[in-house]
N, C-alpha and C. Protein backbone atom coordinates (compact mmCIF):
# COMPACT_ATOMS: atom_id res chain seq x y z
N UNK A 1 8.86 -25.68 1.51
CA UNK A 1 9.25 -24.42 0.91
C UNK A 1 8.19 -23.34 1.18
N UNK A 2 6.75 -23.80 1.30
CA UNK A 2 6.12 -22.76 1.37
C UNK A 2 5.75 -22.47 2.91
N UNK A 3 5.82 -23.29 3.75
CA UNK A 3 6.20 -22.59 5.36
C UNK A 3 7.51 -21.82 5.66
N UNK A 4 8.77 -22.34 4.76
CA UNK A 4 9.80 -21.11 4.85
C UNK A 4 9.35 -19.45 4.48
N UNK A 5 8.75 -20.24 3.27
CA UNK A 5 8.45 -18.57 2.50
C UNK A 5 7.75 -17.68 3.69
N UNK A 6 6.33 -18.49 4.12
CA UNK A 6 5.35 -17.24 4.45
C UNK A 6 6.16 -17.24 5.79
N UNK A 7 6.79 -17.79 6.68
CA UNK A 7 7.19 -17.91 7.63
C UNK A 7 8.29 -16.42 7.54
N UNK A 8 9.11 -16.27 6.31
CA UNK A 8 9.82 -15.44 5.83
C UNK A 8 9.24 -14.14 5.98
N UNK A 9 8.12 -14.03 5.15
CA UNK A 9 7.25 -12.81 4.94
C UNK A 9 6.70 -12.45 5.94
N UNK A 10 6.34 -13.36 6.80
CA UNK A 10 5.45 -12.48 8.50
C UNK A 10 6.91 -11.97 9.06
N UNK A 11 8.01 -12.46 9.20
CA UNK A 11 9.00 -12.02 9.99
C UNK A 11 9.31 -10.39 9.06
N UNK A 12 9.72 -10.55 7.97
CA UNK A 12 10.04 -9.37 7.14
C UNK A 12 8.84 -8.25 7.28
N UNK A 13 7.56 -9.22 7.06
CA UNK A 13 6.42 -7.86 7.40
C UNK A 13 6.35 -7.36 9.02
N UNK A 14 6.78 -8.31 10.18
CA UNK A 14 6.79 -7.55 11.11
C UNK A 14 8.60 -6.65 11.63
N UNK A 15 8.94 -6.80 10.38
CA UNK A 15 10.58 -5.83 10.54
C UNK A 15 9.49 -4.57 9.80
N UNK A 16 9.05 -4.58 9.06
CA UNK A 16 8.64 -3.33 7.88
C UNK A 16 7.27 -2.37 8.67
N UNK A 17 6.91 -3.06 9.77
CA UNK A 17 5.41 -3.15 9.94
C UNK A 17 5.41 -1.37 10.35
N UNK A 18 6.60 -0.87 11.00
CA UNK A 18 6.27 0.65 11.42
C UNK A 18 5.97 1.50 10.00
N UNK A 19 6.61 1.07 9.12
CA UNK A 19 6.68 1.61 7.72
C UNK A 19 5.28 1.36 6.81
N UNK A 20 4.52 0.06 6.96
CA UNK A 20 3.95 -0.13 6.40
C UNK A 20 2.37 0.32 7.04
N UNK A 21 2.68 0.37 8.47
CA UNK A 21 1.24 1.19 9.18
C UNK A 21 1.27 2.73 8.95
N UNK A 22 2.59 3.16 8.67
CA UNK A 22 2.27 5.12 8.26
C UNK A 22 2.04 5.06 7.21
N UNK A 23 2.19 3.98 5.76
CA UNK A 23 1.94 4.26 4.58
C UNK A 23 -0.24 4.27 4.92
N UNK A 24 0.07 3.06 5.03
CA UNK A 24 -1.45 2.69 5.51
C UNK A 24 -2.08 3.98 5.94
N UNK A 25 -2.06 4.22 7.15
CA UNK A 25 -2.16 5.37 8.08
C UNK A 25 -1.81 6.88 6.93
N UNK A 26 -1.41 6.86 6.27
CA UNK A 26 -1.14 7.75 5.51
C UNK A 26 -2.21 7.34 3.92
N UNK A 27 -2.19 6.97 3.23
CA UNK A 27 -3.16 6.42 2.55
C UNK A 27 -4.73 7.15 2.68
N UNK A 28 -4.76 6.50 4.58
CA UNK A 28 -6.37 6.47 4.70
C UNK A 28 -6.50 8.23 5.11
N UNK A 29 -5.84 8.51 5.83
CA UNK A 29 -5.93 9.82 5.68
C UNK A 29 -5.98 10.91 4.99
N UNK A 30 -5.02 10.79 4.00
CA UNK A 30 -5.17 11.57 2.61
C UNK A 30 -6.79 11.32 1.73
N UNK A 31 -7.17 9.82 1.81
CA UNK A 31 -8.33 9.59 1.05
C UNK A 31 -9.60 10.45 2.37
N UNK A 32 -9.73 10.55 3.21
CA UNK A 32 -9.96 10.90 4.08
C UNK A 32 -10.06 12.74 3.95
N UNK A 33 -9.63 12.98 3.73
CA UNK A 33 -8.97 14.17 3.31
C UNK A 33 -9.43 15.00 2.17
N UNK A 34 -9.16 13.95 0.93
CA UNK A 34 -9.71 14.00 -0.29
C UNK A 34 -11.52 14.36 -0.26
N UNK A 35 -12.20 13.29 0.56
CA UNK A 35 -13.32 12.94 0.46
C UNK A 35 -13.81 13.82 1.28
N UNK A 36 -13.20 14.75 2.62
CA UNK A 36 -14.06 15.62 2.88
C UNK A 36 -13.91 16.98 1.86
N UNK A 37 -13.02 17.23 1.46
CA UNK A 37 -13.05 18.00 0.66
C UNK A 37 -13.82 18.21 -1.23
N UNK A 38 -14.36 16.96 -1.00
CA UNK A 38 -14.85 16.92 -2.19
C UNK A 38 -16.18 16.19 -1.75
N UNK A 39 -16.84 16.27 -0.68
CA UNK A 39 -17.69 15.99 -0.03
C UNK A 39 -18.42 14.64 -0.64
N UNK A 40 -17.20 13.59 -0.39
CA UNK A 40 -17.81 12.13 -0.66
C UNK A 40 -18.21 11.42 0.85
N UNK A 41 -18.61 10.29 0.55
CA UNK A 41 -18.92 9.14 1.95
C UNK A 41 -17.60 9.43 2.38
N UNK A 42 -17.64 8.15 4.10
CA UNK A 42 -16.35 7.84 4.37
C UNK A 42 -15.95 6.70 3.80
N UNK A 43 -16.42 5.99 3.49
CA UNK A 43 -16.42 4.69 2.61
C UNK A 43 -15.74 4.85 1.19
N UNK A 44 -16.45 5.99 0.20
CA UNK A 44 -16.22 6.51 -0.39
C UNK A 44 -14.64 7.22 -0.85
N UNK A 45 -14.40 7.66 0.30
CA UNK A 45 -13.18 8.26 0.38
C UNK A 45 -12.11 6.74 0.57
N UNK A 46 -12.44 6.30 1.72
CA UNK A 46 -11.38 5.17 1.47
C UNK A 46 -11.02 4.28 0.15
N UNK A 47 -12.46 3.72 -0.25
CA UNK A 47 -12.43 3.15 -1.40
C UNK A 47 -11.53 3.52 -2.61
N UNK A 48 -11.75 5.36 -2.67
CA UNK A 48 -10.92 6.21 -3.76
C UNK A 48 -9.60 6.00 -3.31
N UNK A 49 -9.05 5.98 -2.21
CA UNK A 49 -7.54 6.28 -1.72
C UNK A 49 -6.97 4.74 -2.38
N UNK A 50 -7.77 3.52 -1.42
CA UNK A 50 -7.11 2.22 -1.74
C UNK A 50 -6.77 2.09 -3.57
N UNK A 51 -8.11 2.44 -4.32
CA UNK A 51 -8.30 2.33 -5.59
C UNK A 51 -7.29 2.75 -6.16
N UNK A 52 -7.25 4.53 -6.13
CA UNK A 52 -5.70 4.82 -6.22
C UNK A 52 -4.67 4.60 -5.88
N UNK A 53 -4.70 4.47 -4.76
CA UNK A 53 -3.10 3.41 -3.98
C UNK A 53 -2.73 3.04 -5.04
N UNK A 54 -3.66 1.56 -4.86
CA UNK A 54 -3.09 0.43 -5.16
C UNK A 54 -2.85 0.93 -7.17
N UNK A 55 -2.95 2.07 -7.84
CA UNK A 55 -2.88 1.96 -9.25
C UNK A 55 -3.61 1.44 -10.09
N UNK A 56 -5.17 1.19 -9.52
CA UNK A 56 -5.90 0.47 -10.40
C UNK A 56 -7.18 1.50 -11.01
N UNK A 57 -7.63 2.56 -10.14
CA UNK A 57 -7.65 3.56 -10.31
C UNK A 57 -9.36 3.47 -11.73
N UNK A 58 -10.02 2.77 -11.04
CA UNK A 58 -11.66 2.71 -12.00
C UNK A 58 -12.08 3.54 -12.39
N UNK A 59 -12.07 4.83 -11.76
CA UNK A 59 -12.43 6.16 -12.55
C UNK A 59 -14.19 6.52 -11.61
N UNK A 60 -14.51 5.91 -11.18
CA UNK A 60 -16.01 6.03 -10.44
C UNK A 60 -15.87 7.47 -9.88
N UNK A 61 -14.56 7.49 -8.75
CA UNK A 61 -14.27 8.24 -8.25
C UNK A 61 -13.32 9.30 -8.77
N UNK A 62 -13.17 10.60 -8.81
CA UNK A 62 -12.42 11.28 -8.87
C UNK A 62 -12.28 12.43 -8.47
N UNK A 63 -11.49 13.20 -8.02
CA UNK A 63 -11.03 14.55 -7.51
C UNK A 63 -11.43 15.83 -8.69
N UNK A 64 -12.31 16.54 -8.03
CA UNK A 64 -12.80 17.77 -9.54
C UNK A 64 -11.74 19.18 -8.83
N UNK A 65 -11.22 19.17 -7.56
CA UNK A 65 -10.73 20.37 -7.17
C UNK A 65 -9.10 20.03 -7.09
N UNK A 66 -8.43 21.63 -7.28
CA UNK A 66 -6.47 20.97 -7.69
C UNK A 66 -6.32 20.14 -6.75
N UNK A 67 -6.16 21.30 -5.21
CA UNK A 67 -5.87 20.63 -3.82
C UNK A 67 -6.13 19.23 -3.89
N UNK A 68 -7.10 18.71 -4.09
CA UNK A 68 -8.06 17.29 -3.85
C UNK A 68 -6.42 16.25 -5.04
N UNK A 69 -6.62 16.71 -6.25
CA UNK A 69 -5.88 15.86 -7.19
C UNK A 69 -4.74 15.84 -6.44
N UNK A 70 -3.82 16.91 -6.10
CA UNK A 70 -2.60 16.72 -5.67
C UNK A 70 -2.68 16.35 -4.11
N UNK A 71 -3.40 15.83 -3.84
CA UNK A 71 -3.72 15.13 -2.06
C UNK A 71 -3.93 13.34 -3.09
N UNK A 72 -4.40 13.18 -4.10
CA UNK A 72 -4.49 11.80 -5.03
C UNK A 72 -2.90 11.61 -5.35
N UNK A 73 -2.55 12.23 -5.75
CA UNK A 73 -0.72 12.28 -6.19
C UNK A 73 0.17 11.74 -5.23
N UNK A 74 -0.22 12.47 -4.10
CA UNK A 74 0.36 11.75 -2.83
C UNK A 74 -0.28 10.80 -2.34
N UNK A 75 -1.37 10.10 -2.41
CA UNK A 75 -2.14 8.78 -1.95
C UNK A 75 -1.37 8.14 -3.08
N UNK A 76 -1.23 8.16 -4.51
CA UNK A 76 -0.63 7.61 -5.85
C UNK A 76 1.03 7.17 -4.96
N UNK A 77 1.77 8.23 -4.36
CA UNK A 77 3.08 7.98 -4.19
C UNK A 77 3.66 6.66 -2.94
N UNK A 78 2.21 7.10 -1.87
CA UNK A 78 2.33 6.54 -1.04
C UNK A 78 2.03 4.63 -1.65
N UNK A 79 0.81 4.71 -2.38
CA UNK A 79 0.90 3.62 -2.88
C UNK A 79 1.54 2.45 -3.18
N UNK A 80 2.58 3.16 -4.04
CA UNK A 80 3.80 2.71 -4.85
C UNK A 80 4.74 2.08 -3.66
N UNK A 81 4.68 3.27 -3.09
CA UNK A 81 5.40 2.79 -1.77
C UNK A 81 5.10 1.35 -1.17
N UNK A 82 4.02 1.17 -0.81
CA UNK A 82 3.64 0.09 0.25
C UNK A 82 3.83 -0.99 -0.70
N UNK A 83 3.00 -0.84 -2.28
CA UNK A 83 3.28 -1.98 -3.03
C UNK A 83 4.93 -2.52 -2.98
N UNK A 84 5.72 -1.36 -3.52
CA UNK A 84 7.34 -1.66 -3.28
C UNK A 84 7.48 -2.32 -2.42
N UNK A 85 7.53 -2.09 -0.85
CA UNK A 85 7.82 -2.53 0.38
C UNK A 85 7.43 -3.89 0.12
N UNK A 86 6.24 -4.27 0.30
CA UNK A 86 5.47 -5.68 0.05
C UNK A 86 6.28 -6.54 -0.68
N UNK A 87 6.69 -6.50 -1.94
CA UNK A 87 7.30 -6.88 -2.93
C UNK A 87 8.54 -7.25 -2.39
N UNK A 88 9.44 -6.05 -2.05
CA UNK A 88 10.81 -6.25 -1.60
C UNK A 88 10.78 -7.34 -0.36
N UNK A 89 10.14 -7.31 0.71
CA UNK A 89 9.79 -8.43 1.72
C UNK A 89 9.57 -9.94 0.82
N UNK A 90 8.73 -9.74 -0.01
CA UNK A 90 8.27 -10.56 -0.45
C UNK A 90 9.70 -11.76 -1.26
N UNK A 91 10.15 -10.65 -2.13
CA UNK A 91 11.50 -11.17 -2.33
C UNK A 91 12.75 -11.88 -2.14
N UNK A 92 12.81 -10.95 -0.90
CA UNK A 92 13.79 -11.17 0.14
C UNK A 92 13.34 -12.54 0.99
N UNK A 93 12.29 -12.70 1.11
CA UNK A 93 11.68 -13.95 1.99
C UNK A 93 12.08 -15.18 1.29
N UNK A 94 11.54 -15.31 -0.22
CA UNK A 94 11.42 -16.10 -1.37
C UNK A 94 13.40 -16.51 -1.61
N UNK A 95 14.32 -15.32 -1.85
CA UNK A 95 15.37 -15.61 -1.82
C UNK A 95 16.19 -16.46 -0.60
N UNK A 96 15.40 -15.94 0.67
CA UNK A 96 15.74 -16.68 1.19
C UNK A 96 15.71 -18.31 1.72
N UNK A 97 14.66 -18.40 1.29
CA UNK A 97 14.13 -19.85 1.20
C UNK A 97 15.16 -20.50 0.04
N UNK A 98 15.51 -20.04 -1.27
CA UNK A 98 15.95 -20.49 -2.02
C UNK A 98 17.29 -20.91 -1.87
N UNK A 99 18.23 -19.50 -1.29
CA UNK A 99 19.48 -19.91 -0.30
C UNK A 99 19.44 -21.34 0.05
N UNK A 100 18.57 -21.39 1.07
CA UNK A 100 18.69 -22.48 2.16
C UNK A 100 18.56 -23.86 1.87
N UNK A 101 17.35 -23.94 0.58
CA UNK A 101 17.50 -25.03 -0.02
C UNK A 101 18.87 -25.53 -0.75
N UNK A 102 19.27 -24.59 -1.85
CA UNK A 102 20.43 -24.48 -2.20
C UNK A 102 21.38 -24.88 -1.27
N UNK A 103 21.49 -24.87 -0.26
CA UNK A 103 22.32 -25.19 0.97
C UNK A 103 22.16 -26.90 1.43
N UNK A 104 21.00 -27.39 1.66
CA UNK A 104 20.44 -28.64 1.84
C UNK A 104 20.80 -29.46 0.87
């Protein structure tokens, strides 16, 4: 069951993968973005984007200028996004394994 699954999920992540490299690609850029404008590291900046991405959001880092917050809003949206995507693959992989057993 669990070579169906991940076997599932690399196939589904390489159907999603154009989607999931512009979120990415989009992510790092905005944090990127953020961080020159609020004159952090580059490290720095990524760290803030993923942090926010992903909704976990520690507070170390934060945006003091509007532009900067609403460039976070959209790293926040994109986030959601990739997490969604992930999930839904993830799902869909898992259901399908379950099908098949169900079938056997």
């Amino acid at each position: 069951m669990r070579k169906s699954f991940a076997t599932g999920l690399l196939f589904g992540l390489r159907v999603v993968w154009p989607v999931l490299s512009a979120l990415l690609v989009g992510i790092v850029g905005l944090g990127l973005l953020v961080g020159f404008i609020e004159g952090w590291s580059v490290s720095d900046s990524i760290y803030f984007a993923f942090v926010s991405g992903l909704t976990i959001g520690y507070g170390d880092l934060a945006p003091k200028t509007f532009i900067a917050r609403v460039l976070a809003i959209m790293i926040g949206i994109c986030g959601v996004l990739l997490t969604g995507l992930v999930a839904a693959v993830a799902v869909k992989a898992l259901s399908a394994v379950r099908t098949r057993d169900d079938r056997e």
